[in-house]
N, C-alpha and C. Protein backbone atom coordinates (compact mmCIF):
# COMPACT_ATOMS: atom_id res chain seq x y z
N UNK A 1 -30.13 -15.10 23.99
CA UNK A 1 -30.87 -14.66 22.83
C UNK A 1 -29.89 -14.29 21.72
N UNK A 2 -30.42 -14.49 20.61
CA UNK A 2 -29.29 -14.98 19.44
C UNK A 2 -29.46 -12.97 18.98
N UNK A 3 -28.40 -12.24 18.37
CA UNK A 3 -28.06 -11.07 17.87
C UNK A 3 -28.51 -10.94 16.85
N UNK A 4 -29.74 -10.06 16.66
CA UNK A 4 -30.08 -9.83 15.31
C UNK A 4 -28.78 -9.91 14.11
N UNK A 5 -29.28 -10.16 12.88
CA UNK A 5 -28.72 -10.12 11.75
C UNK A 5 -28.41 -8.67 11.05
N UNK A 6 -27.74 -7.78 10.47
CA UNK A 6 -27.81 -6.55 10.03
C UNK A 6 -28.85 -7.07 8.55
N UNK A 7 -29.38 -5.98 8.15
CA UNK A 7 -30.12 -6.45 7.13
C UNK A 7 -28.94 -5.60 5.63
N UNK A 8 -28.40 -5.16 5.91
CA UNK A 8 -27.69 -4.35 4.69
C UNK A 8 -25.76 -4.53 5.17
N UNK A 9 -25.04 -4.45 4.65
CA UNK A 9 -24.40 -4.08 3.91
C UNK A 9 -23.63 -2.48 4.49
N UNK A 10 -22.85 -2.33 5.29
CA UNK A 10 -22.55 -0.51 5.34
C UNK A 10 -21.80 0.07 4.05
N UNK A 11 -22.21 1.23 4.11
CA UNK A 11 -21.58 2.07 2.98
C UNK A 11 -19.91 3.24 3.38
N UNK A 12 -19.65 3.70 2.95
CA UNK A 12 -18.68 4.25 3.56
C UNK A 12 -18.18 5.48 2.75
N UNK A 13 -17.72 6.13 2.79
CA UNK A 13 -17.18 7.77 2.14
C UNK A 13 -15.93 7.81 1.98
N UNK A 14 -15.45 6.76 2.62
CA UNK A 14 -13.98 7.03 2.71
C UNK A 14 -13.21 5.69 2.78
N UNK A 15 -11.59 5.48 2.63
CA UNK A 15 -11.29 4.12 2.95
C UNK A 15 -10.59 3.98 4.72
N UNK A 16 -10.52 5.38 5.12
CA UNK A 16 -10.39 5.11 6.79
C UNK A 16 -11.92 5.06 7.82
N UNK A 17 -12.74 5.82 7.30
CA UNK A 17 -14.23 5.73 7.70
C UNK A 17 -14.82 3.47 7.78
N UNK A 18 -14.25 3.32 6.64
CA UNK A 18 -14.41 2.09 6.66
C UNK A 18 -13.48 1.22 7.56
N UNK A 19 -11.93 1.21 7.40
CA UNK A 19 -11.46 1.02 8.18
C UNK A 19 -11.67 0.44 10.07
N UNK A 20 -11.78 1.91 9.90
CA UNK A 20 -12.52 2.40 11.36
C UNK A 20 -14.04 1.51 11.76
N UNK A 21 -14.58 1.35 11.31
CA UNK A 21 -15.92 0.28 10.96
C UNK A 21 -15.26 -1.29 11.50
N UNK A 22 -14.67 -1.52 9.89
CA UNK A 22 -14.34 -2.99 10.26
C UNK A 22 -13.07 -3.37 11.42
N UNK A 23 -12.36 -2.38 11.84
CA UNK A 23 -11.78 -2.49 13.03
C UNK A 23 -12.41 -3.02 14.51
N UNK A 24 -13.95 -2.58 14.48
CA UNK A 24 -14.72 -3.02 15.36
C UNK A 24 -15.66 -3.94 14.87
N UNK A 25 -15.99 -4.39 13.71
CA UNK A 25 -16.67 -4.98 13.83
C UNK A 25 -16.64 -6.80 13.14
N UNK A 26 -17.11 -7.28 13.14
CA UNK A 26 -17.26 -9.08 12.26
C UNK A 26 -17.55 -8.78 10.83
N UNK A 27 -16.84 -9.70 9.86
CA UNK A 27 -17.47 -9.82 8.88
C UNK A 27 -18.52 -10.97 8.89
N UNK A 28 -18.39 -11.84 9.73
CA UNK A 28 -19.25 -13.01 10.40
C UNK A 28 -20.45 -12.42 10.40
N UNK A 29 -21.18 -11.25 11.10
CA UNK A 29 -22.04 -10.71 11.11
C UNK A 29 -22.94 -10.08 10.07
N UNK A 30 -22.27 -10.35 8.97
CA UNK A 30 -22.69 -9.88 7.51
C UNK A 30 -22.62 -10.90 6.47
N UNK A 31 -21.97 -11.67 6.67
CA UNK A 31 -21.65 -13.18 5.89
C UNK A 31 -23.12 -13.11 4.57
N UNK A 32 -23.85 -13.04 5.32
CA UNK A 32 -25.36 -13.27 4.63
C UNK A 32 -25.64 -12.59 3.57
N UNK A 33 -24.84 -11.70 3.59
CA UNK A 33 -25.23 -10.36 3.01
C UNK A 33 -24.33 -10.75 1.56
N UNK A 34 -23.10 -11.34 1.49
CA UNK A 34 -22.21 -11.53 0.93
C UNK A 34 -22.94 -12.46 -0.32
N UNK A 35 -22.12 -12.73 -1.68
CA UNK A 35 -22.20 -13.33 -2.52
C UNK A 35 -20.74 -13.61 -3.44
N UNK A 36 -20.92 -15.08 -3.67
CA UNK A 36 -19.43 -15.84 -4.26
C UNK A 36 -19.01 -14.82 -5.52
N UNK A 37 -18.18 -14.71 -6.19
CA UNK A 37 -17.67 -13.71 -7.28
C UNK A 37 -16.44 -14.31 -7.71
N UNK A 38 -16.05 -13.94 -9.20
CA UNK A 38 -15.00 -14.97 -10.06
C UNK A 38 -14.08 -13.71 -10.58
N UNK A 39 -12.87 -13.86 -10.61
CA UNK A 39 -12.37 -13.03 -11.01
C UNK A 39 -10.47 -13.30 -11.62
N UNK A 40 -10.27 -12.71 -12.46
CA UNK A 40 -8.57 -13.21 -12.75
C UNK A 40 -7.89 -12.48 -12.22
N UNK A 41 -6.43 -13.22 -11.59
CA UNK A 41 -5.55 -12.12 -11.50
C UNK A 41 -4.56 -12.19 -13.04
N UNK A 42 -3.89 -11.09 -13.22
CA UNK A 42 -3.17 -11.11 -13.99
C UNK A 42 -1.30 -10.90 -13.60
N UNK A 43 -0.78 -11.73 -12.92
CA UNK A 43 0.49 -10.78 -12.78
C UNK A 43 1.72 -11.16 -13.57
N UNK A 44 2.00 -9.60 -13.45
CA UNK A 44 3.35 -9.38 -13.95
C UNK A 44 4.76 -9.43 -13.69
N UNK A 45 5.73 -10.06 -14.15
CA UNK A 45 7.08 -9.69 -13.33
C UNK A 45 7.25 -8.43 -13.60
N UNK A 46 7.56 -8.07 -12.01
CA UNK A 46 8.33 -6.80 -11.83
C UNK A 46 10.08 -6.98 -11.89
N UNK A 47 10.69 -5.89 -12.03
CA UNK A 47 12.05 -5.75 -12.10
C UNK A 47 12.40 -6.80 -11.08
N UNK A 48 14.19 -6.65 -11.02
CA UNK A 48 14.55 -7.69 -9.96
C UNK A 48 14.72 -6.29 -8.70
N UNK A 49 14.66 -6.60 -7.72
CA UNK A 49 15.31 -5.34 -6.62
C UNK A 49 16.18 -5.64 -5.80
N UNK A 50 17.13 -5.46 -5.26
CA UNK A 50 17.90 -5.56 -4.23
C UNK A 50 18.08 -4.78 -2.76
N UNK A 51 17.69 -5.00 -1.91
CA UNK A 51 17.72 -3.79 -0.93
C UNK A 51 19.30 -4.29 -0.61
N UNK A 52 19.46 -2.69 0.43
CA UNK A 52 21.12 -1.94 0.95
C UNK A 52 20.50 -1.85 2.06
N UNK A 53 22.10 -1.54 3.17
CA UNK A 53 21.63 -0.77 3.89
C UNK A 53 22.24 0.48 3.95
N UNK A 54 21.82 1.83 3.94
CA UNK A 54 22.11 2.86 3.86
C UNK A 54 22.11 3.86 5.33
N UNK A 55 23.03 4.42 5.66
CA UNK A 55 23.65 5.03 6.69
C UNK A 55 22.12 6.14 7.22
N UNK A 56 21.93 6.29 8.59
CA UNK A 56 20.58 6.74 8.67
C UNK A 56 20.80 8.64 8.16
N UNK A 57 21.57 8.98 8.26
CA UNK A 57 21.82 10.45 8.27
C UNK A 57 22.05 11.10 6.67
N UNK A 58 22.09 9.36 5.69
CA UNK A 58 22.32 9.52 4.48
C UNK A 58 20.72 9.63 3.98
N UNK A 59 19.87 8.67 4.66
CA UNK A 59 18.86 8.51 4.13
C UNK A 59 17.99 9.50 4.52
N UNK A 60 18.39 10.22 5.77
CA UNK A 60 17.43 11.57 5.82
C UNK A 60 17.85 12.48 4.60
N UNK A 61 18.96 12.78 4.54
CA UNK A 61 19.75 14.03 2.97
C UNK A 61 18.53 13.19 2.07
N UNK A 62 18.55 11.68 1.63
CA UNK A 62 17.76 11.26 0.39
C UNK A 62 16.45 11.59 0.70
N UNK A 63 15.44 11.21 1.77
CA UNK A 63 14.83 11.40 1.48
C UNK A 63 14.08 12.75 1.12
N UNK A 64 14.61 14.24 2.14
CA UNK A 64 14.25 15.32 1.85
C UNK A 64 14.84 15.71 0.57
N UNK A 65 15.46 15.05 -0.61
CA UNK A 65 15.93 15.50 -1.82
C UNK A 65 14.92 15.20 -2.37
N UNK A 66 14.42 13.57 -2.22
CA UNK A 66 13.48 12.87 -2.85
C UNK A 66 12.04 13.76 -2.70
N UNK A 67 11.98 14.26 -1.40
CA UNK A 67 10.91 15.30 -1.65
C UNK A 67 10.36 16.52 -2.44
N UNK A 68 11.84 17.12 -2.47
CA UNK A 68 11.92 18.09 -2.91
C UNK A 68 11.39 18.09 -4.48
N UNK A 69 12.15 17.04 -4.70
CA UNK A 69 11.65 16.81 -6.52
C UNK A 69 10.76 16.15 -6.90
N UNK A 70 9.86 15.74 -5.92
CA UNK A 70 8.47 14.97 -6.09
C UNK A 70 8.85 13.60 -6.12
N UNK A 71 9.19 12.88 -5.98
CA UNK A 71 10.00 11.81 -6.46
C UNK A 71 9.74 10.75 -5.61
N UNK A 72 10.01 9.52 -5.69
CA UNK A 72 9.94 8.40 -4.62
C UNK A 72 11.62 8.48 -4.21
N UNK A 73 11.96 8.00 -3.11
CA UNK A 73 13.45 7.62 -2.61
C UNK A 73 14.14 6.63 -3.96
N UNK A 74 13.18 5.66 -3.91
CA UNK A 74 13.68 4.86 -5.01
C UNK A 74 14.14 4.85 -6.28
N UNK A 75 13.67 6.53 -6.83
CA UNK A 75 13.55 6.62 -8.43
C UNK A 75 15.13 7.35 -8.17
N UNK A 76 14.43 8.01 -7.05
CA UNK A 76 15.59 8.93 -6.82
C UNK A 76 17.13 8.36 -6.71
N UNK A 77 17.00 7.40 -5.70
CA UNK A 77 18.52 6.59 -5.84
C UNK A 77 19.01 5.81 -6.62
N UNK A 78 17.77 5.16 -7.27
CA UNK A 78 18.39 4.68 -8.82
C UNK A 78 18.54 5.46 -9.76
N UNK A 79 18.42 6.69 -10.00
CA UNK A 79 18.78 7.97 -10.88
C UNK A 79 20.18 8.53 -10.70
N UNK A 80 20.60 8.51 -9.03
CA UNK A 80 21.62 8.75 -8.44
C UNK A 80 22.73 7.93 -9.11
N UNK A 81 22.60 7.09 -8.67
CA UNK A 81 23.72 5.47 -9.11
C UNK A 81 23.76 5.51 -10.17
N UNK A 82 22.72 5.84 -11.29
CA UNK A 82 22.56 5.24 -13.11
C UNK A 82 23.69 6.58 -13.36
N UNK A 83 23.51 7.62 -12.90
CA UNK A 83 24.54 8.95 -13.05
C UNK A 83 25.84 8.43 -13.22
N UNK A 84 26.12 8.21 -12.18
CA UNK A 84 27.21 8.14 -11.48
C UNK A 84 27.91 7.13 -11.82
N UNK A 85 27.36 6.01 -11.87
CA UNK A 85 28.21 4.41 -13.12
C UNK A 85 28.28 4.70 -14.13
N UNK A 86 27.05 6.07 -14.82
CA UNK A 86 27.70 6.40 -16.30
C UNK A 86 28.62 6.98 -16.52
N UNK A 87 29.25 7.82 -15.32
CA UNK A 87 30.53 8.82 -15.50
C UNK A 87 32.08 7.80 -15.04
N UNK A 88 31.64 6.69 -15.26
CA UNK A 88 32.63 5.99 -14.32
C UNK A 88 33.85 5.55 -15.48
């Protein structure tokens, strides 16, 4: 015997509540429910980046600095370096 169809659509409160949802369940099972949609992307180049590798006992000091000042690791170590090549 074939599995009923859901008639709706779930709603959700949250983006792990949902998560948690579609972790168990099909979007197959809702397909019906769905409708085609048009949309642009727009993108941008971002900077160029380079990753390092940085010593692990260095990157704990960065990152609890980076905390401290609200900061991402990243802003933070490129703030570090921009310093520091300017005094050079």
């Amino acid at each position: 015997m074939a599995k009923p169809k859901p008639e709706q659509l779930p709603t959700f409160q949250t983006y792990e509540e949902a998560g948690a949802f579609w972790d168990t369940h099909d979007l197959g099972d809702y397909w019906h429910l769905t409708k085609p949609v048009q949309f642009e992307v727009d993108l941008k180049r971002t900077p160029k980046s380079k990753s390092m590798r940085v010593d692990a006992k260095l990157h704990s000091r960065l990152r609890r600095m980076a905390d401290q000042r609200h900061v991402s690791m990243t802003k933070l170590v490129n703030q570090l370096l921009a310093d520091q090549l300017a005094n050079l």
